[in-house]
PDB file of N, CA and C in Angstrom:
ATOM      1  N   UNK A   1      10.939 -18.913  10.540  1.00  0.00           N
ATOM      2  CA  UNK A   1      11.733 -18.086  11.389  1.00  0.00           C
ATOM      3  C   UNK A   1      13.178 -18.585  11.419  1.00  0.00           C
ATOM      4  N   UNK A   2      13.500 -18.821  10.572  1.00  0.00           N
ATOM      5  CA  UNK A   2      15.635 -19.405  10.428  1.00  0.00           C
ATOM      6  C   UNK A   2      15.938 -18.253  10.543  1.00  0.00           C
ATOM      7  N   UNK A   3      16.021 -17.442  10.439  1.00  0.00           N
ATOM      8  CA  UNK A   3      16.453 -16.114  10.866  1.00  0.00           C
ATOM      9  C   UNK A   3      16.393 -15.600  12.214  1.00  0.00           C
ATOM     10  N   UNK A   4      16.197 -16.321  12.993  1.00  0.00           N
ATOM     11  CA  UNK A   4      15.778 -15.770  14.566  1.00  0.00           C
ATOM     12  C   UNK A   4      16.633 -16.492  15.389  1.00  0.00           C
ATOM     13  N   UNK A   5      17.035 -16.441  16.484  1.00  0.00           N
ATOM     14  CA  UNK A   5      17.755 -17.124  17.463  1.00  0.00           C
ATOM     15  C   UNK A   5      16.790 -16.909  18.842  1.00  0.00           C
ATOM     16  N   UNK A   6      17.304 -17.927  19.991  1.00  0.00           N
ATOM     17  CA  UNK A   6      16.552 -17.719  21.378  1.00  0.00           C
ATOM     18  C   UNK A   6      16.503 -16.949  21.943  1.00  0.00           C
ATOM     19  N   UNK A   7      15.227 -16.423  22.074  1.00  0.00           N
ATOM     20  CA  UNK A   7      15.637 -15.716  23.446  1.00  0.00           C
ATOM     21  C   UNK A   7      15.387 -15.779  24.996  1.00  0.00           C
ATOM     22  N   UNK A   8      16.333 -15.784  25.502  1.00  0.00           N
ATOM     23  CA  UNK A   8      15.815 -15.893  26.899  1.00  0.00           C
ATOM     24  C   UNK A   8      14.901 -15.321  27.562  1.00  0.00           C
ATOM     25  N   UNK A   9      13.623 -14.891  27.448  1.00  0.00           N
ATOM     26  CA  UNK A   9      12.562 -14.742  27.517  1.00  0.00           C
ATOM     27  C   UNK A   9      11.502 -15.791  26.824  1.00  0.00           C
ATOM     28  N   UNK A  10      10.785 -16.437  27.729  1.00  0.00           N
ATOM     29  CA  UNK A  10      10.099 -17.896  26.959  1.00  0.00           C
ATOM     30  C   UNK A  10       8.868 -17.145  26.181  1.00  0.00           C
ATOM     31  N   UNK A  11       8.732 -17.846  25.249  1.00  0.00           N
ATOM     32  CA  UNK A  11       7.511 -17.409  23.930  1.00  0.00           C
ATOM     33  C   UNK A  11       8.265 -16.109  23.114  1.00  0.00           C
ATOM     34  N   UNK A  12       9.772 -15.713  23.043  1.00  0.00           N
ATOM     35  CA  UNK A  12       9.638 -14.780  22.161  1.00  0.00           C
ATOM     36  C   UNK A  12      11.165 -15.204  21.323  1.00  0.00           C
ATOM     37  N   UNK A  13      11.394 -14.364  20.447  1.00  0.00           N
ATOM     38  CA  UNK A  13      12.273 -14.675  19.068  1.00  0.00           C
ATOM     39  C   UNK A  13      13.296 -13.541  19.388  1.00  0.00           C
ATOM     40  N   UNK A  14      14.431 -13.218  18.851  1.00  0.00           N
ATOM     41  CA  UNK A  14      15.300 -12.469  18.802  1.00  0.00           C
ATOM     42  C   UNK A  14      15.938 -12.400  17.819  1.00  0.00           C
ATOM     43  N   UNK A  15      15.598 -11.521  16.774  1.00  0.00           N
ATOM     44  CA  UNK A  15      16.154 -11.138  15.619  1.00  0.00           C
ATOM     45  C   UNK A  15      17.672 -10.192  15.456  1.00  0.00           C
ATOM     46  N   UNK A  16      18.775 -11.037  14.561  1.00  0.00           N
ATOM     47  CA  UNK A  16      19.694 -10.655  14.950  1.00  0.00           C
ATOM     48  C   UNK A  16      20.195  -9.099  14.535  1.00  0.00           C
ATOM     49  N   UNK A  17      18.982  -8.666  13.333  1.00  0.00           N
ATOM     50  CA  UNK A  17      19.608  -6.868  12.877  1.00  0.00           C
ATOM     51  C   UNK A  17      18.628  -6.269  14.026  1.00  0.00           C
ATOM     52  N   UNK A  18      17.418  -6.347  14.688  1.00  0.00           N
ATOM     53  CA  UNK A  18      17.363  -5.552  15.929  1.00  0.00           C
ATOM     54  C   UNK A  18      17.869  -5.177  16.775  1.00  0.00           C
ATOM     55  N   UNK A  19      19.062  -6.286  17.246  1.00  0.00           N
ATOM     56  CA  UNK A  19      19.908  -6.126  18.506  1.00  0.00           C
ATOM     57  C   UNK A  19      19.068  -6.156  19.190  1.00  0.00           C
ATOM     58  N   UNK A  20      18.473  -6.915  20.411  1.00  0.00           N
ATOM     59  CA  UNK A  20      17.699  -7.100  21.404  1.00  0.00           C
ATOM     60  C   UNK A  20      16.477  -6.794  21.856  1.00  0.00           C
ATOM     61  N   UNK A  21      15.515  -6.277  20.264  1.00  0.00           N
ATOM     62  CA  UNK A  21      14.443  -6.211  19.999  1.00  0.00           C
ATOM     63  C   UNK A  21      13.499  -7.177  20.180  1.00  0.00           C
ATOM     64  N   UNK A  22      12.622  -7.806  20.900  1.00  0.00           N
ATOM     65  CA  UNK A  22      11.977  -8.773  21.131  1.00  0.00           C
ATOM     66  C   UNK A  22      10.807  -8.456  20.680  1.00  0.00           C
ATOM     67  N   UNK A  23      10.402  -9.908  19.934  1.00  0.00           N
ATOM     68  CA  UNK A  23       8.676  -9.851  19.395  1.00  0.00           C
ATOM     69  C   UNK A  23       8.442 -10.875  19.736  1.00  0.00           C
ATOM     70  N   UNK A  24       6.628 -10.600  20.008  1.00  0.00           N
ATOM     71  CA  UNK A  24       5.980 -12.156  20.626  1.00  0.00           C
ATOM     72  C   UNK A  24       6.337 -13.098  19.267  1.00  0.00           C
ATOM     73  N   UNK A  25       5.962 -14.611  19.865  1.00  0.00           N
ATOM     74  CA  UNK A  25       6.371 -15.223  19.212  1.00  0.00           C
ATOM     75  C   UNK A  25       4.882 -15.644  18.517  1.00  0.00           C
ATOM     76  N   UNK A  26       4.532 -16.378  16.716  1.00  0.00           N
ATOM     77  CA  UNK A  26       3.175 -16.746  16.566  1.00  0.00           C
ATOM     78  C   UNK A  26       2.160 -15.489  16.793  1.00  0.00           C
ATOM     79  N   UNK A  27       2.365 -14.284  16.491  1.00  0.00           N
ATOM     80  CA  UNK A  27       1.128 -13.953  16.797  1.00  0.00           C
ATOM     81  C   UNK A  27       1.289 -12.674  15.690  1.00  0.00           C
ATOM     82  N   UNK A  28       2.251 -12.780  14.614  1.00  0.00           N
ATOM     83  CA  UNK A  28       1.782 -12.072  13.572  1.00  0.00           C
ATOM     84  C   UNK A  28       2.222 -12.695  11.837  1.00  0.00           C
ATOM     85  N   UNK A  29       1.204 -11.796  11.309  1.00  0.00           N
ATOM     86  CA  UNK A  29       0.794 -12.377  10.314  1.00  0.00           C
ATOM     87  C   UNK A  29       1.705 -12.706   9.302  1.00  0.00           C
ATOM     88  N   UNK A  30       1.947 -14.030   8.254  1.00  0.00           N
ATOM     89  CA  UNK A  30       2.864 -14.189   7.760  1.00  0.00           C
ATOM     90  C   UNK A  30       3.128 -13.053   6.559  1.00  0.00           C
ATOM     91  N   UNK A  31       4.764 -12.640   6.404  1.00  0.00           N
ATOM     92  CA  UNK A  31       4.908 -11.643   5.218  1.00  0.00           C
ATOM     93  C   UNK A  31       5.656 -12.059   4.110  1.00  0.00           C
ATOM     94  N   UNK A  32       4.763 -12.223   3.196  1.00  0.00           N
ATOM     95  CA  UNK A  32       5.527 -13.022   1.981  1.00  0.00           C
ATOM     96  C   UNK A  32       5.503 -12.359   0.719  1.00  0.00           C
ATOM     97  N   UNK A  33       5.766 -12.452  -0.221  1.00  0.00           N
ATOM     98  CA  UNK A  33       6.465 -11.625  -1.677  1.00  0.00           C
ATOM     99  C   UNK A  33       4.617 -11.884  -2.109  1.00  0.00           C
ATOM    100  N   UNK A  34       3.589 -11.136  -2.805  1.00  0.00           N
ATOM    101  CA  UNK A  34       2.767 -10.440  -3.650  1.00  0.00           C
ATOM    102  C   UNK A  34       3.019  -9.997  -4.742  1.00  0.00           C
ATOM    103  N   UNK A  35       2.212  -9.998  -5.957  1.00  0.00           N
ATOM    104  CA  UNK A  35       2.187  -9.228  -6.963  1.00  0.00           C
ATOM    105  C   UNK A  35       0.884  -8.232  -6.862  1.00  0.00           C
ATOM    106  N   UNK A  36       0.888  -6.811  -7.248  1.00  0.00           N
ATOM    107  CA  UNK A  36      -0.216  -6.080  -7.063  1.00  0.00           C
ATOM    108  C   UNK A  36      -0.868  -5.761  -8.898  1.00  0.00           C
ATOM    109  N   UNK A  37      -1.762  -6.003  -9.132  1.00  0.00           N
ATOM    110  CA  UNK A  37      -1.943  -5.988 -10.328  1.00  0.00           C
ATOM    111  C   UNK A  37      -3.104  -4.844 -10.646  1.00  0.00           C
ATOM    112  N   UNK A  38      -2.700  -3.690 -11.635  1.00  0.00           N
ATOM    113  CA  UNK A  38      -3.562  -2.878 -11.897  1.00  0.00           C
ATOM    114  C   UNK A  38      -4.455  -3.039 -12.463  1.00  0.00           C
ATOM    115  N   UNK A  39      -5.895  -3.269 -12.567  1.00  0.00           N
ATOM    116  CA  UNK A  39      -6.644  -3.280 -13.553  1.00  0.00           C
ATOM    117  C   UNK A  39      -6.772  -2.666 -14.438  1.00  0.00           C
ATOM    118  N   UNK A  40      -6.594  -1.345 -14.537  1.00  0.00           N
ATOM    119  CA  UNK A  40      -6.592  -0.257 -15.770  1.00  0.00           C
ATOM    120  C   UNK A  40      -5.530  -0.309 -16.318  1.00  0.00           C
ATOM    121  N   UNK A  41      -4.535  -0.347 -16.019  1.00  0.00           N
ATOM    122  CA  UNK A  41      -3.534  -0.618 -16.947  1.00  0.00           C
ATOM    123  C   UNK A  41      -2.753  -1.651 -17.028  1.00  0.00           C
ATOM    124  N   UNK A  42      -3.018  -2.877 -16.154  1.00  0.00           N
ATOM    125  CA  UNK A  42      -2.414  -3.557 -16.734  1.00  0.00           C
ATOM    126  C   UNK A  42      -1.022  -4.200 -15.650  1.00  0.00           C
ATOM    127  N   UNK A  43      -0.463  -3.076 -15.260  1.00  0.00           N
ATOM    128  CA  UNK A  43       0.963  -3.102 -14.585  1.00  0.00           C
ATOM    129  C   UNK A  43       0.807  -3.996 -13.158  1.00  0.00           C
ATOM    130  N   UNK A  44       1.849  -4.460 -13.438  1.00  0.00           N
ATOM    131  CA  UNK A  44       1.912  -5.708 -12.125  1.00  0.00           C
ATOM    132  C   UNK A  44       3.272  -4.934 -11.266  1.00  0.00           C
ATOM    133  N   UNK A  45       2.906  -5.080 -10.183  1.00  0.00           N
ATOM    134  CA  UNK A  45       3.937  -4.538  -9.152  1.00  0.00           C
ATOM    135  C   UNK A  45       4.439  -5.681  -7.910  1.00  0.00           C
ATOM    136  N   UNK A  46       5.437  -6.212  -7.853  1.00  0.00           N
ATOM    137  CA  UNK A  46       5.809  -7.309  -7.137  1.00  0.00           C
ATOM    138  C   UNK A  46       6.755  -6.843  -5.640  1.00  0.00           C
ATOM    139  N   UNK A  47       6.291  -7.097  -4.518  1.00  0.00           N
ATOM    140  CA  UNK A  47       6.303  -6.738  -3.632  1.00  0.00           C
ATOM    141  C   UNK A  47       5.917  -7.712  -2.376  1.00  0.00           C
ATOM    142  N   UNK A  48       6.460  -7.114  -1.079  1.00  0.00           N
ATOM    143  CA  UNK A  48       5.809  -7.774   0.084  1.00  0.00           C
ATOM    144  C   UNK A  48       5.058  -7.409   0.850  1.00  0.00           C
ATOM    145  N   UNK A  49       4.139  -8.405   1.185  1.00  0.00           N
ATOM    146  CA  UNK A  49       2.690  -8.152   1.872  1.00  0.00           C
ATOM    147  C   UNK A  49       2.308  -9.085   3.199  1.00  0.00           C
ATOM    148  N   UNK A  50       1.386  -8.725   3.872  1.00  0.00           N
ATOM    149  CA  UNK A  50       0.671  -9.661   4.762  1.00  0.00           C
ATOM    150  C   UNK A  50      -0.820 -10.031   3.836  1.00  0.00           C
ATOM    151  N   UNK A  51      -0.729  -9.464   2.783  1.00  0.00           N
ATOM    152  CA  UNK A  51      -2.166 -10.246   2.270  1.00  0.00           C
ATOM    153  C   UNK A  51      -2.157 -11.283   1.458  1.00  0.00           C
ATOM    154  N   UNK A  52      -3.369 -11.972   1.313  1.00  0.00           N
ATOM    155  CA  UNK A  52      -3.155 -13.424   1.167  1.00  0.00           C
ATOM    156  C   UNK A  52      -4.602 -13.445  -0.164  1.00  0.00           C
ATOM    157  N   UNK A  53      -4.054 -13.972  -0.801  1.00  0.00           N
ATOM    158  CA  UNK A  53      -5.400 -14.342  -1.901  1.00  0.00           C
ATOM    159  C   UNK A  53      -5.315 -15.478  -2.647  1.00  0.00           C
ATOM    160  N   UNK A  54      -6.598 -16.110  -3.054  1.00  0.00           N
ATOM    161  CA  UNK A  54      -6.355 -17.541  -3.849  1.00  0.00           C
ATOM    162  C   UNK A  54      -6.064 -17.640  -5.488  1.00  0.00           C
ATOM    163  N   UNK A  55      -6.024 -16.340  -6.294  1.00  0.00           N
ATOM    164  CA  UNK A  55      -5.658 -16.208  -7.125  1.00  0.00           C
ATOM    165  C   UNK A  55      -4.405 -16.341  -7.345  1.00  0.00           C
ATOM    166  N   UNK A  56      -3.524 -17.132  -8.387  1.00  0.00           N
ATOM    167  CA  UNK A  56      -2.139 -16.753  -8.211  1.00  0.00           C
ATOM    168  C   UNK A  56      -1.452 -16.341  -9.969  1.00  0.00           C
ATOM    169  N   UNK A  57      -0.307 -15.823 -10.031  1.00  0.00           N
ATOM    170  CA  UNK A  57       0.168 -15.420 -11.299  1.00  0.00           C
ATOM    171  C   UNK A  57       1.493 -15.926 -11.028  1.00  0.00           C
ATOM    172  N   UNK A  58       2.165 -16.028 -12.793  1.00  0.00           N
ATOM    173  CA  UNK A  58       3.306 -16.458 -12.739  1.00  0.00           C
ATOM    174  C   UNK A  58       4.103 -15.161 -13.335  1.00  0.00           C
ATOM    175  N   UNK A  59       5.490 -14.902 -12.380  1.00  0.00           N
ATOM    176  CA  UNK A  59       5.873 -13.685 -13.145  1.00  0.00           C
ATOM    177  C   UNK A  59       6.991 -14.163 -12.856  1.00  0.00           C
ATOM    178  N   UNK A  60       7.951 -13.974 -13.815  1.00  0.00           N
ATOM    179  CA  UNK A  60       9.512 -14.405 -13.788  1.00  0.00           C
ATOM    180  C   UNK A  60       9.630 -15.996 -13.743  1.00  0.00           C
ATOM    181  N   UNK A  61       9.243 -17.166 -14.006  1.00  0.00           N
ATOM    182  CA  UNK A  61       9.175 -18.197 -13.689  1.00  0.00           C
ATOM    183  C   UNK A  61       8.800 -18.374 -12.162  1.00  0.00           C
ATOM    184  N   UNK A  62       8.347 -17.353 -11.518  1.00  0.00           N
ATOM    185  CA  UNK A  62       7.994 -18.219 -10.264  1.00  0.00           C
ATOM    186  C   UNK A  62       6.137 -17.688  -9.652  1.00  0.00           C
ATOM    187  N   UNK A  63       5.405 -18.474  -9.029  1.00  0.00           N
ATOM    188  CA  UNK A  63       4.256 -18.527  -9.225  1.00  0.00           C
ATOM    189  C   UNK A  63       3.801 -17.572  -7.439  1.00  0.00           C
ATOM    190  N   UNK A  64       3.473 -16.424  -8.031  1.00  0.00           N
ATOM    191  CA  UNK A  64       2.721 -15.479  -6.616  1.00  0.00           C
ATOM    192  C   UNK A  64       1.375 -15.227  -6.551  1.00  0.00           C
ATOM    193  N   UNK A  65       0.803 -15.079  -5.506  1.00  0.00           N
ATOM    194  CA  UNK A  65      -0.743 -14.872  -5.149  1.00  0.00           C
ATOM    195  C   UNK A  65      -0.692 -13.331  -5.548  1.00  0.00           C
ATOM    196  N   UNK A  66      -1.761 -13.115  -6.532  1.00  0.00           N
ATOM    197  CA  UNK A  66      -1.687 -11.839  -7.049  1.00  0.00           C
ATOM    198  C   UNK A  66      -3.204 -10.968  -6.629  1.00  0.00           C
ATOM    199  N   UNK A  67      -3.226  -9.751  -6.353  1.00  0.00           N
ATOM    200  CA  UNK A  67      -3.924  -8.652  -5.980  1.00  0.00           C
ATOM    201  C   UNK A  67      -4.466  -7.828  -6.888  1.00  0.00           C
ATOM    202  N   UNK A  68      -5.758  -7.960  -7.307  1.00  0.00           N
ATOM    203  CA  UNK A  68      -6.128  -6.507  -8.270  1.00  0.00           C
ATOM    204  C   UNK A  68      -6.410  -5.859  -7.294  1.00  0.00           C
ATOM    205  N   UNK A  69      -6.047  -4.355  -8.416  1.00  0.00           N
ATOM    206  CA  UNK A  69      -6.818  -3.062  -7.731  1.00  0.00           C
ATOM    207  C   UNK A  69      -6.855  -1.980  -8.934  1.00  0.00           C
ATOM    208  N   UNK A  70      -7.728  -1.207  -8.589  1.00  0.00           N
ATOM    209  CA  UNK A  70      -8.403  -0.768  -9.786  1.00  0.00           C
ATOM    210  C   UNK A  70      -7.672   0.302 -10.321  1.00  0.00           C
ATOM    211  N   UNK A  71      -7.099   1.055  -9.581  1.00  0.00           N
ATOM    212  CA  UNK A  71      -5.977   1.960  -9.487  1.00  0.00           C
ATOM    213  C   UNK A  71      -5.147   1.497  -8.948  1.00  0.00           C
ATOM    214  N   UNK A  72      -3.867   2.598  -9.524  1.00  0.00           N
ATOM    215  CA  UNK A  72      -2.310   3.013  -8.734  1.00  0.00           C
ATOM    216  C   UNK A  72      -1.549   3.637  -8.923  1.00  0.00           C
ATOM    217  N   UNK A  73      -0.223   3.760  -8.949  1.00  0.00           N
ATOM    218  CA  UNK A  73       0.430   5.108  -9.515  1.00  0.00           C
ATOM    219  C   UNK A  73       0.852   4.378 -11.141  1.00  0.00           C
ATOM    220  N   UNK A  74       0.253   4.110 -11.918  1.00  0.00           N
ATOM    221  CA  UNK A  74       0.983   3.238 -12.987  1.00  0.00           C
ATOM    222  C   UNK A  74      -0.410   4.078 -13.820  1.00  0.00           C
ATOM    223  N   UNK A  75      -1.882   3.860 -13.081  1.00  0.00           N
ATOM    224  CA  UNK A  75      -2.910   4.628 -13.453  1.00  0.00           C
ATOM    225  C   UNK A  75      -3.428   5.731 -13.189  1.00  0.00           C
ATOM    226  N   UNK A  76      -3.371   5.530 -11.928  1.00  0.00           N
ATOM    227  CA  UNK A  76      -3.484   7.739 -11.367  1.00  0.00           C
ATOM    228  C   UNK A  76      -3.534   8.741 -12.229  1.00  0.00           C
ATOM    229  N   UNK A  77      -4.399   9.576 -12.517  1.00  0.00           N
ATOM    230  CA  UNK A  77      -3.722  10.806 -13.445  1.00  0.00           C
ATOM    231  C   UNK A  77      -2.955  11.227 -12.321  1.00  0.00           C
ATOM    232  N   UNK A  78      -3.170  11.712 -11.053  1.00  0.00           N
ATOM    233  CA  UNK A  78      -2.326  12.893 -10.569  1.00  0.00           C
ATOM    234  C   UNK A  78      -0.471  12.055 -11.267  1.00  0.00           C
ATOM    235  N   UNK A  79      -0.448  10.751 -10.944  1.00  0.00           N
ATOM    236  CA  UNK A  79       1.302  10.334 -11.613  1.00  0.00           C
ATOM    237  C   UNK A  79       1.117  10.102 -12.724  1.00  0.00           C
ATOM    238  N   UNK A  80       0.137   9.973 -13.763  1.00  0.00           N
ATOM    239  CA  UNK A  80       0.499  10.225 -15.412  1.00  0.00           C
ATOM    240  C   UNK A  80       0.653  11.508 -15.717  1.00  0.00           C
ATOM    241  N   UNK A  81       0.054  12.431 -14.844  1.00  0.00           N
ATOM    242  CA  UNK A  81       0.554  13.587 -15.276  1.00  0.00           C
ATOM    243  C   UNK A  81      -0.982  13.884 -16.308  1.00  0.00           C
ATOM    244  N   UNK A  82      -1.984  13.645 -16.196  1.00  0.00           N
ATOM    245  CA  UNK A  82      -3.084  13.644 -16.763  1.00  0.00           C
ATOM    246  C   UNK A  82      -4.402  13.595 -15.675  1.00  0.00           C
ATOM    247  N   UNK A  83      -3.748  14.401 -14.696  1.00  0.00           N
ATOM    248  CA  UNK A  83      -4.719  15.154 -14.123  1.00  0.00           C
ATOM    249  C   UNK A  83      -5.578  16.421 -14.382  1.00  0.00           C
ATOM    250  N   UNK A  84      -6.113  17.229 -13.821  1.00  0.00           N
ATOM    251  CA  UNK A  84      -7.483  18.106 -14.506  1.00  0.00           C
ATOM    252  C   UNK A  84      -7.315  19.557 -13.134  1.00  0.00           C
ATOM    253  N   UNK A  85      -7.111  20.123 -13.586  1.00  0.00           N
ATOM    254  CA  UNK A  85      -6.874  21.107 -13.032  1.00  0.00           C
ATOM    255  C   UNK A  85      -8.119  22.242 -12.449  1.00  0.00           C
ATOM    256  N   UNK A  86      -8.665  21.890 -11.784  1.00  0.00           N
ATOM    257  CA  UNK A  86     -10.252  22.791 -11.696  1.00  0.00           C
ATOM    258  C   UNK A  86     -10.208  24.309 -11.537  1.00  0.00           C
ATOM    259  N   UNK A  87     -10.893  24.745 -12.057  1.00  0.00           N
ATOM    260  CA  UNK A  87     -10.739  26.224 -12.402  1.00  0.00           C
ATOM    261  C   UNK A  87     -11.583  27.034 -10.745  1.00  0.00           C
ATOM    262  N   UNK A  88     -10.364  27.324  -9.938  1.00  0.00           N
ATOM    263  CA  UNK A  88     -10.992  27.542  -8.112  1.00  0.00           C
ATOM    264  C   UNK A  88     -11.419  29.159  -8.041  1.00  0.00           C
ATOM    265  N   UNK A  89     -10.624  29.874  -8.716  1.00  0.00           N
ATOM    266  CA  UNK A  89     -10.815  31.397  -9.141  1.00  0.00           C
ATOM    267  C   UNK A  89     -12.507  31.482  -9.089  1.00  0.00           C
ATOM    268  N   UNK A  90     -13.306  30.850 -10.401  1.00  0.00           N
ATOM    269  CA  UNK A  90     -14.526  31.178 -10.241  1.00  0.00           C
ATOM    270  C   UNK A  90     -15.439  30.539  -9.002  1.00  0.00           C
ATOM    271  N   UNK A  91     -14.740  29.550  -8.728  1.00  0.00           N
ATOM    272  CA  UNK A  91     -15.560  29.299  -7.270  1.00  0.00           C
ATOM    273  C   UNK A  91     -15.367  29.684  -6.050  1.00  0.00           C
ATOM    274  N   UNK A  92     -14.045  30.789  -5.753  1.00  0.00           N
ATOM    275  CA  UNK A  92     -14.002  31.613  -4.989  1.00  0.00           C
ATOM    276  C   UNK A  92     -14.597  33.037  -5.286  1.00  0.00           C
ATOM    277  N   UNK A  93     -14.977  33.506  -6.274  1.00  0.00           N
ATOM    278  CA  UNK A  93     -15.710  34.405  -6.681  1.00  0.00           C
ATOM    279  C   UNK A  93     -17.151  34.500  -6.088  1.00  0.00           C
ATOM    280  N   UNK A  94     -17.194  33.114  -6.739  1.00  0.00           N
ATOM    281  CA  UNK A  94     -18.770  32.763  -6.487  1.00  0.00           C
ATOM    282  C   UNK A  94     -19.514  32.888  -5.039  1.00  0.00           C
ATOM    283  N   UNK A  95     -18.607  32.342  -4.546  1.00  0.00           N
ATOM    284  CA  UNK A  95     -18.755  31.896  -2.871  1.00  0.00           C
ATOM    285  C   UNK A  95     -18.807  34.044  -2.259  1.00  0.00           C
ATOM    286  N   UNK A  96     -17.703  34.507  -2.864  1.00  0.00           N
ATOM    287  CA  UNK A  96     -17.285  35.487  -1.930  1.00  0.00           C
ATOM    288  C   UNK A  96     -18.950  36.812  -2.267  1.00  0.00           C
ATOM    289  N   UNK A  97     -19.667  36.252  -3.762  1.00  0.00           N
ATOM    290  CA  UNK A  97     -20.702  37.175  -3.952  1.00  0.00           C
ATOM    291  C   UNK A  97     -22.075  36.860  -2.989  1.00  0.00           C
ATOM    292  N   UNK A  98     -22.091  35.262  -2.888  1.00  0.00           N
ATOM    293  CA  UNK A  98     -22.963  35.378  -2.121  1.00  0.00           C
ATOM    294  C   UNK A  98     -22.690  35.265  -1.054  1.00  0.00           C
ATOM    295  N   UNK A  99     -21.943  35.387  -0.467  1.00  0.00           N
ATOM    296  CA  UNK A  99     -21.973  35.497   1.255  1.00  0.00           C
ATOM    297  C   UNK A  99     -21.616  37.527   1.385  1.00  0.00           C
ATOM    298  N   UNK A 100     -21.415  38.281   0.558  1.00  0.00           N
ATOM    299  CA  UNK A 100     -20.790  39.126   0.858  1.00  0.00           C
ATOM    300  C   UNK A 100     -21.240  40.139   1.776  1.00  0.00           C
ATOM    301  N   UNK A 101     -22.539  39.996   2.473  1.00  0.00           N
ATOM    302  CA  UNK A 101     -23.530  40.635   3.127  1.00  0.00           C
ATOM    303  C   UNK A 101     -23.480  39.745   4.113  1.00  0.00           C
ATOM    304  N   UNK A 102     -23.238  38.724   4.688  1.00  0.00           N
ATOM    305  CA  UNK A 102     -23.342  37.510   5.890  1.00  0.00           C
ATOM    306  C   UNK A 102     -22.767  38.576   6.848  1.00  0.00           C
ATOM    307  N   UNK A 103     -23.690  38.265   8.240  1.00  0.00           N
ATOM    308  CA  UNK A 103     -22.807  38.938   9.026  1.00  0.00           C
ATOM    309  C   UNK A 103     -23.330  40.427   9.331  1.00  0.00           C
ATOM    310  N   UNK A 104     -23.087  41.079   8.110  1.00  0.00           N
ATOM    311  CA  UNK A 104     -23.197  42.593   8.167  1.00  0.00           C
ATOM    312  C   UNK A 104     -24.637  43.321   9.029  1.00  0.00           C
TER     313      UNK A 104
END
């Protein structure tokens, strides 16, 4: 917390871009730089997190606790653009023949 100054309120911190925003003090989780790593493809995404893992990777010369996940937008079809378009026409058809007597 070098970034924080006192505040006159005991147990809390005062951060100086809030302007007089007060947070308890110790009671949340540390947020530190992550790498998120895709399994399907591969792509590492470096970022900040509250999660914590014992795996770690080295990216750029410096060494981060890294995250798989099986997807992301690096794998997604809907963001490769290799998504599947389902054909809804015949299953609104379908639907509208057999119910078309419901009711009546």
């Amino acid at each position: 917390m070098a970034d924080t100054l006192p505040c006159p309120e005991a147990g809390r911190t005062h951060h100086p871009i809030t302007q007089g925003l007060f947070m308890k003090a110790d009671i949340h989780p540390e947020y530190n730089a992550v790498v998120f790593r895709d399994l399907a493809s591969g792509e590492t995404f470096l970022t900040r997190s509250t999660v914590t893992s014992e795996k770690t990777i080295e990216l750029d010369g410096e060494t981060y606790p890294v995250i798989d996940v099986e997807i992301s937008s690096a794998s997604h079809p809907f963001y490769t653009g290799k998504q599947r378009i389902m054909d809804s026409a015949g299953r609104v058809e379908k639907f509208n023949k057999r119910f078309k007597n419901f009711g009546a």
